[in-house]
N, C-alpha and C. Protein backbone atom coordinates (compact mmCIF):
# COMPACT_ATOMS: atom_id res chain seq x y z
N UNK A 1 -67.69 -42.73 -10.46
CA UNK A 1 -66.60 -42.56 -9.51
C UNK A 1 -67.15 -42.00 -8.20
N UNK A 2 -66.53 -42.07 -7.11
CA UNK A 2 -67.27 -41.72 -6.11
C UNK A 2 -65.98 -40.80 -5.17
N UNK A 3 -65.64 -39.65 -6.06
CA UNK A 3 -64.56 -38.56 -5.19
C UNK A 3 -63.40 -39.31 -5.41
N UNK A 4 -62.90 -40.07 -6.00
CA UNK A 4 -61.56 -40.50 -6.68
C UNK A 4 -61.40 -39.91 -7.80
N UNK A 5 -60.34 -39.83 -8.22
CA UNK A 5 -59.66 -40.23 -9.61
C UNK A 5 -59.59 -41.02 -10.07
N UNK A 6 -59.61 -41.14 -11.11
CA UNK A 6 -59.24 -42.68 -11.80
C UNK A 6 -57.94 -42.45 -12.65
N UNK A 7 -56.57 -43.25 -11.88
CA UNK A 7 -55.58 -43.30 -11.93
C UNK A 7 -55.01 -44.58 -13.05
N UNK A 8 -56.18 -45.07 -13.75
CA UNK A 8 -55.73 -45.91 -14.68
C UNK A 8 -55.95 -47.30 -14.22
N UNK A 9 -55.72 -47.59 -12.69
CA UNK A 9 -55.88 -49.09 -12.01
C UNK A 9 -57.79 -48.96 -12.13
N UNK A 10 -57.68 -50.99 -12.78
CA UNK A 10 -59.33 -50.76 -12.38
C UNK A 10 -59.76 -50.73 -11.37
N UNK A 11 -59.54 -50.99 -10.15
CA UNK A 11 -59.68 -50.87 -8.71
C UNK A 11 -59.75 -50.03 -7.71
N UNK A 12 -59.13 -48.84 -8.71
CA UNK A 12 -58.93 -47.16 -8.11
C UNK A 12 -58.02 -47.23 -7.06
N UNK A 13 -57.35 -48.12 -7.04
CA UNK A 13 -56.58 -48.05 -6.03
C UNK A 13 -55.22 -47.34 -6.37
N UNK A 14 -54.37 -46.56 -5.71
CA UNK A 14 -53.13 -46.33 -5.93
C UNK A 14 -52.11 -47.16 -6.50
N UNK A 15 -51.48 -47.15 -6.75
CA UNK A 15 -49.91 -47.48 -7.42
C UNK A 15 -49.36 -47.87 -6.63
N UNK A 16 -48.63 -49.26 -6.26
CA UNK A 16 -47.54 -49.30 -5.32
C UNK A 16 -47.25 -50.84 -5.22
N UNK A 17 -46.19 -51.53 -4.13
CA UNK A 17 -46.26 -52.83 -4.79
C UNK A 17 -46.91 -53.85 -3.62
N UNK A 18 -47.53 -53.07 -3.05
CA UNK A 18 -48.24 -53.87 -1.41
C UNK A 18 -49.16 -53.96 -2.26
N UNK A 19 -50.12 -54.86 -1.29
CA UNK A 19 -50.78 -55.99 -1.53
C UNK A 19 -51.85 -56.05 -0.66
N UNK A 20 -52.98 -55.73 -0.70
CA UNK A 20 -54.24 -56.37 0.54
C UNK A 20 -53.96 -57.15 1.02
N UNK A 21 -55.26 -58.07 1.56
CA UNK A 21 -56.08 -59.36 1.99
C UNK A 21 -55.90 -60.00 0.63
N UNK A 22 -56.33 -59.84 0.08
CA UNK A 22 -56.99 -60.92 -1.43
C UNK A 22 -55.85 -60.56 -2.77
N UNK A 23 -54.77 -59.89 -2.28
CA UNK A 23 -54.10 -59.85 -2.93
C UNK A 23 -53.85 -58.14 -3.91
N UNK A 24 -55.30 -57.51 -3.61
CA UNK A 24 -55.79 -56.62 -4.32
C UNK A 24 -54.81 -55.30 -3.74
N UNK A 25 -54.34 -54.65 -4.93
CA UNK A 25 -53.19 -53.08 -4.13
C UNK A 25 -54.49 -52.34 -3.17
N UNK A 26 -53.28 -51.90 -2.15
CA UNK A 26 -54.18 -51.59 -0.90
C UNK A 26 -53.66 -49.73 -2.01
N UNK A 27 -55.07 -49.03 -1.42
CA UNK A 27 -54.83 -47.55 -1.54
C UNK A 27 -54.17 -46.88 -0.31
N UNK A 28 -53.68 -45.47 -0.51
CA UNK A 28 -53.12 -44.70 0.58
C UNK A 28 -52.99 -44.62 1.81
N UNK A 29 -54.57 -44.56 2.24
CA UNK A 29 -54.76 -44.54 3.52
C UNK A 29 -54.52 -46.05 4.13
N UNK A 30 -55.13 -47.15 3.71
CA UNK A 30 -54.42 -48.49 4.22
C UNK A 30 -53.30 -48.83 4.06
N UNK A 31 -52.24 -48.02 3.05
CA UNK A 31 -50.91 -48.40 2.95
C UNK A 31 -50.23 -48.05 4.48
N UNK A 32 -50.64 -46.46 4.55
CA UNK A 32 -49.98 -45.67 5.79
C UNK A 32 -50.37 -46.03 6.82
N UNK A 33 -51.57 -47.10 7.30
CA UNK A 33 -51.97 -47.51 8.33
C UNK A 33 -51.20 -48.72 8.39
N UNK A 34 -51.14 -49.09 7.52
CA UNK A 34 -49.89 -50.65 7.52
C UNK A 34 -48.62 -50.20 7.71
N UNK A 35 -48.13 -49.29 7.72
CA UNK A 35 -46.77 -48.54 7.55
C UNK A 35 -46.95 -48.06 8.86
N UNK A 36 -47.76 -47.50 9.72
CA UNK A 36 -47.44 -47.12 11.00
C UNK A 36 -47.87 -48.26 11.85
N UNK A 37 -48.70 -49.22 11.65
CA UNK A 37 -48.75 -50.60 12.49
C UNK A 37 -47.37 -50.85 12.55
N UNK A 38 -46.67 -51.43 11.34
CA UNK A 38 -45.59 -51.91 11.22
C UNK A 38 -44.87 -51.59 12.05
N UNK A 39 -44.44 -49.92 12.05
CA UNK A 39 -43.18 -49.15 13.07
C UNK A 39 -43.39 -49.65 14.12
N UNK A 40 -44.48 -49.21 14.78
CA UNK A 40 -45.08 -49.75 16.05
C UNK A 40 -44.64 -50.66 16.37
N UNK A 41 -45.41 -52.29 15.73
CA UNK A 41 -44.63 -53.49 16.24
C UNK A 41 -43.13 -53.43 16.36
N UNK A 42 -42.53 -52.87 15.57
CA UNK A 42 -40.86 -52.85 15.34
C UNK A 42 -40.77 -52.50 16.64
N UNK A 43 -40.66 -51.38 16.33
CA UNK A 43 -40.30 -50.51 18.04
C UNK A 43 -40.72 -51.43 19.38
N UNK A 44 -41.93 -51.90 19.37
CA UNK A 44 -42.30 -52.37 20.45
C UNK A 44 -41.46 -54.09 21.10
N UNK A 45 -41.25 -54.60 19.40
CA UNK A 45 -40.27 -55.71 19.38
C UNK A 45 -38.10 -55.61 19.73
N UNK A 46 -37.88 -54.11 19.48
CA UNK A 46 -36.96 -53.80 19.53
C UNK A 46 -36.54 -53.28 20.83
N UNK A 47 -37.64 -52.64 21.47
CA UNK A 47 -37.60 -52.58 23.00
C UNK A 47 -37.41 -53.46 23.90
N UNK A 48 -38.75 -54.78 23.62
CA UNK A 48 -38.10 -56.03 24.13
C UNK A 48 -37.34 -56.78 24.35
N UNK A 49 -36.60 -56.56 22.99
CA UNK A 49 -35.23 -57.38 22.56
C UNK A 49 -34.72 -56.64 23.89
N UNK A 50 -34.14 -55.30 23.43
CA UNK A 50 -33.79 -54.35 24.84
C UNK A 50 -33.53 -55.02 26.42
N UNK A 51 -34.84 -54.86 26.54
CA UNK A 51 -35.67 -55.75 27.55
C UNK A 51 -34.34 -56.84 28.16
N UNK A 52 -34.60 -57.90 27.00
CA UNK A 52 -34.37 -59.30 27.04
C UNK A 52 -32.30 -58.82 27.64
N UNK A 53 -31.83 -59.08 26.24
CA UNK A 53 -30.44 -58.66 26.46
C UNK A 53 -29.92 -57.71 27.34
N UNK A 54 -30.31 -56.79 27.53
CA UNK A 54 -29.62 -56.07 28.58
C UNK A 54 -29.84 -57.06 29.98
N UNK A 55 -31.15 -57.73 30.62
CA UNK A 55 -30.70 -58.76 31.74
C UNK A 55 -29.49 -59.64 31.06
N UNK A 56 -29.02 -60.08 30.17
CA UNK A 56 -28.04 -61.20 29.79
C UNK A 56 -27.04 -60.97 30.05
N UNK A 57 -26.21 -61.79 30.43
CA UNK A 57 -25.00 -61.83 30.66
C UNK A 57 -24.04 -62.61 29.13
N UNK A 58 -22.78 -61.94 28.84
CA UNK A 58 -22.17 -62.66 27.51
C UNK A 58 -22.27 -61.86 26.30
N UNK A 59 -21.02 -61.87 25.76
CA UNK A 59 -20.65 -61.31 24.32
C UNK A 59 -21.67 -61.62 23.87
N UNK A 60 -21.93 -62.24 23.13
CA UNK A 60 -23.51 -62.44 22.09
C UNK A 60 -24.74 -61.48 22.36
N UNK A 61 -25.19 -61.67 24.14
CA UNK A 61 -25.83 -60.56 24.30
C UNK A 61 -25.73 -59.25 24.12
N UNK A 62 -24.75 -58.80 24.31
CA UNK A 62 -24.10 -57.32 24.11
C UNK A 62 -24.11 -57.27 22.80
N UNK A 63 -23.52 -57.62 21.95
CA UNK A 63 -23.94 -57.83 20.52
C UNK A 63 -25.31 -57.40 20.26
N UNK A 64 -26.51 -58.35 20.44
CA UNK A 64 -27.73 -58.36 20.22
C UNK A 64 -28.34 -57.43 21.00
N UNK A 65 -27.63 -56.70 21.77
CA UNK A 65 -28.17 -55.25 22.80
C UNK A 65 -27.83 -53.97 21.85
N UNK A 66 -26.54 -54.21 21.24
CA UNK A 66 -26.63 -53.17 20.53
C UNK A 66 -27.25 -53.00 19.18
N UNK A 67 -27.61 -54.33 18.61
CA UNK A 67 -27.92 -54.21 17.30
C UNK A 67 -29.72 -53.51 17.75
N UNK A 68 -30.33 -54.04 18.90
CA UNK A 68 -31.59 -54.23 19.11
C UNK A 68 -31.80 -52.64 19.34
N UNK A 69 -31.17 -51.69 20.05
CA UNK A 69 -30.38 -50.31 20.40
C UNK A 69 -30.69 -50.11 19.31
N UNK A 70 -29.78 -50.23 17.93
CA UNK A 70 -30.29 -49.24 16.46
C UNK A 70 -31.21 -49.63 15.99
N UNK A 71 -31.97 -50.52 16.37
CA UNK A 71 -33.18 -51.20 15.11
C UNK A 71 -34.06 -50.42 15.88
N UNK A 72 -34.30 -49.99 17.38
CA UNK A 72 -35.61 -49.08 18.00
C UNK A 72 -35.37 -47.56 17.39
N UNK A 73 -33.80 -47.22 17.35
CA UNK A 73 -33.73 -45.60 16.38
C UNK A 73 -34.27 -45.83 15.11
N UNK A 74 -34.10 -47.19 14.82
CA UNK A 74 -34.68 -47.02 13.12
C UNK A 74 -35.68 -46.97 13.07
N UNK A 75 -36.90 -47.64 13.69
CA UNK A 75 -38.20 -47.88 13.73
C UNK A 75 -38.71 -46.50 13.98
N UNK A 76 -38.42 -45.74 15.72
CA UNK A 76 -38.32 -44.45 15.91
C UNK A 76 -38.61 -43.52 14.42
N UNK A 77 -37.23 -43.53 13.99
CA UNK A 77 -37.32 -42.74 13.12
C UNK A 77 -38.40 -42.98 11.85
N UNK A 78 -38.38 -43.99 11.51
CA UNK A 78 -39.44 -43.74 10.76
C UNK A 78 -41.10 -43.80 11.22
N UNK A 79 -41.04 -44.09 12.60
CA UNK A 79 -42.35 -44.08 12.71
C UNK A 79 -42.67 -42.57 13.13
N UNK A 80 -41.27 -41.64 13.16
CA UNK A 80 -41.69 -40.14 13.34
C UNK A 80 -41.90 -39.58 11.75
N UNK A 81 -41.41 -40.38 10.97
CA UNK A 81 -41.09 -39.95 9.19
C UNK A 81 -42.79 -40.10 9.34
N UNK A 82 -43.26 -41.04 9.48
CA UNK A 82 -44.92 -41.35 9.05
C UNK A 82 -45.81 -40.21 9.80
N UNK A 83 -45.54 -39.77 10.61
CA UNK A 83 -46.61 -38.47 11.09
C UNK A 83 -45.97 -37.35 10.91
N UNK A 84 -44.54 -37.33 11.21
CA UNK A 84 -44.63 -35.50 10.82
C UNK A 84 -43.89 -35.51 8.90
N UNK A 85 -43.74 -36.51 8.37
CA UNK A 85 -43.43 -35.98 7.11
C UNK A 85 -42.05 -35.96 6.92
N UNK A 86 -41.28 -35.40 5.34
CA UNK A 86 -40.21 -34.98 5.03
C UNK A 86 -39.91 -33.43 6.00
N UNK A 87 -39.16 -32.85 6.30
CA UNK A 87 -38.54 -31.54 6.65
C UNK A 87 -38.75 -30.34 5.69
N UNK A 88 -38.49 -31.18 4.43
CA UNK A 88 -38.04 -30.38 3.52
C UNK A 88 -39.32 -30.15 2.50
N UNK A 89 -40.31 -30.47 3.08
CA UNK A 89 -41.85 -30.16 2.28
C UNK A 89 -42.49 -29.00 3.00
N UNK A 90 -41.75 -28.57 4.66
CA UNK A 90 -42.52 -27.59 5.06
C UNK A 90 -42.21 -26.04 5.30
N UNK A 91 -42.96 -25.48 5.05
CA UNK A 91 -42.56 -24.13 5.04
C UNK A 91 -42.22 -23.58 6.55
N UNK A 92 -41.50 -22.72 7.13
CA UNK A 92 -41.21 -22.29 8.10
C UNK A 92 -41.99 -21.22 8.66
C-alpha cells in the first residue's frame, strides 16, 4: 500500500458512483476537483444565460432570466458548499 487504506475496492479507490476516464471510480481528491470544475462551468454558463436574456426582449425571455437568476444561486451555493464545507462540522 502506499499511505492508503485499503477500503475493500481493488483499486483503492473510494466508494461512490462517478466514474473516471476508463470507467474506473475516481478517488476523493478527483471527485472534488470534478465537483468544483462542474460549479464553475454552471455558474459561468448561468451568468451567460444572464448575459443573453436580460438583452431580450419577451415573456419567454423573462422566464429564462429568472430561471437562469436561480440556477447561478444554486451553482453559487454549492460551489461555496465545496470550499468552506457543512456549518455544522465547525467549531466556533
Amino acid at each position: 500500500m502506499t499511505g492508503q487504506e485499503f477500503n475493500g475496492n481493488p483499486s483503492g479507490a473510494a466508494g461512490g458512483s462517478r466514474t473516471g476516464h476508463h470507467g474506473q471510480p475516481m478517488d476523493h481528491h478527483r471527485r472534488s476537483d470534478y465537483d468544483r470544475t462542474a460549479a464553475k462551468t454552471g455558474m459561468a454558463l448561468a451568468m451567460g444565460a444572464l448575459l443573453v436574456t436580460g438583452m431580450m426582449d419577451g415573456r419567454t425571455a423573462g422566464k429564462l432570466h429568472i430561471v437562469s437568476g436561480i440556477a447561478l444561486v444554486g451553482f453559487s451555493f454549492w460551489h461555496h458548499h465545496l470550499y468552506h464545507g457543512s456549518p455544522r462540522g465547525r467549531k466556533a
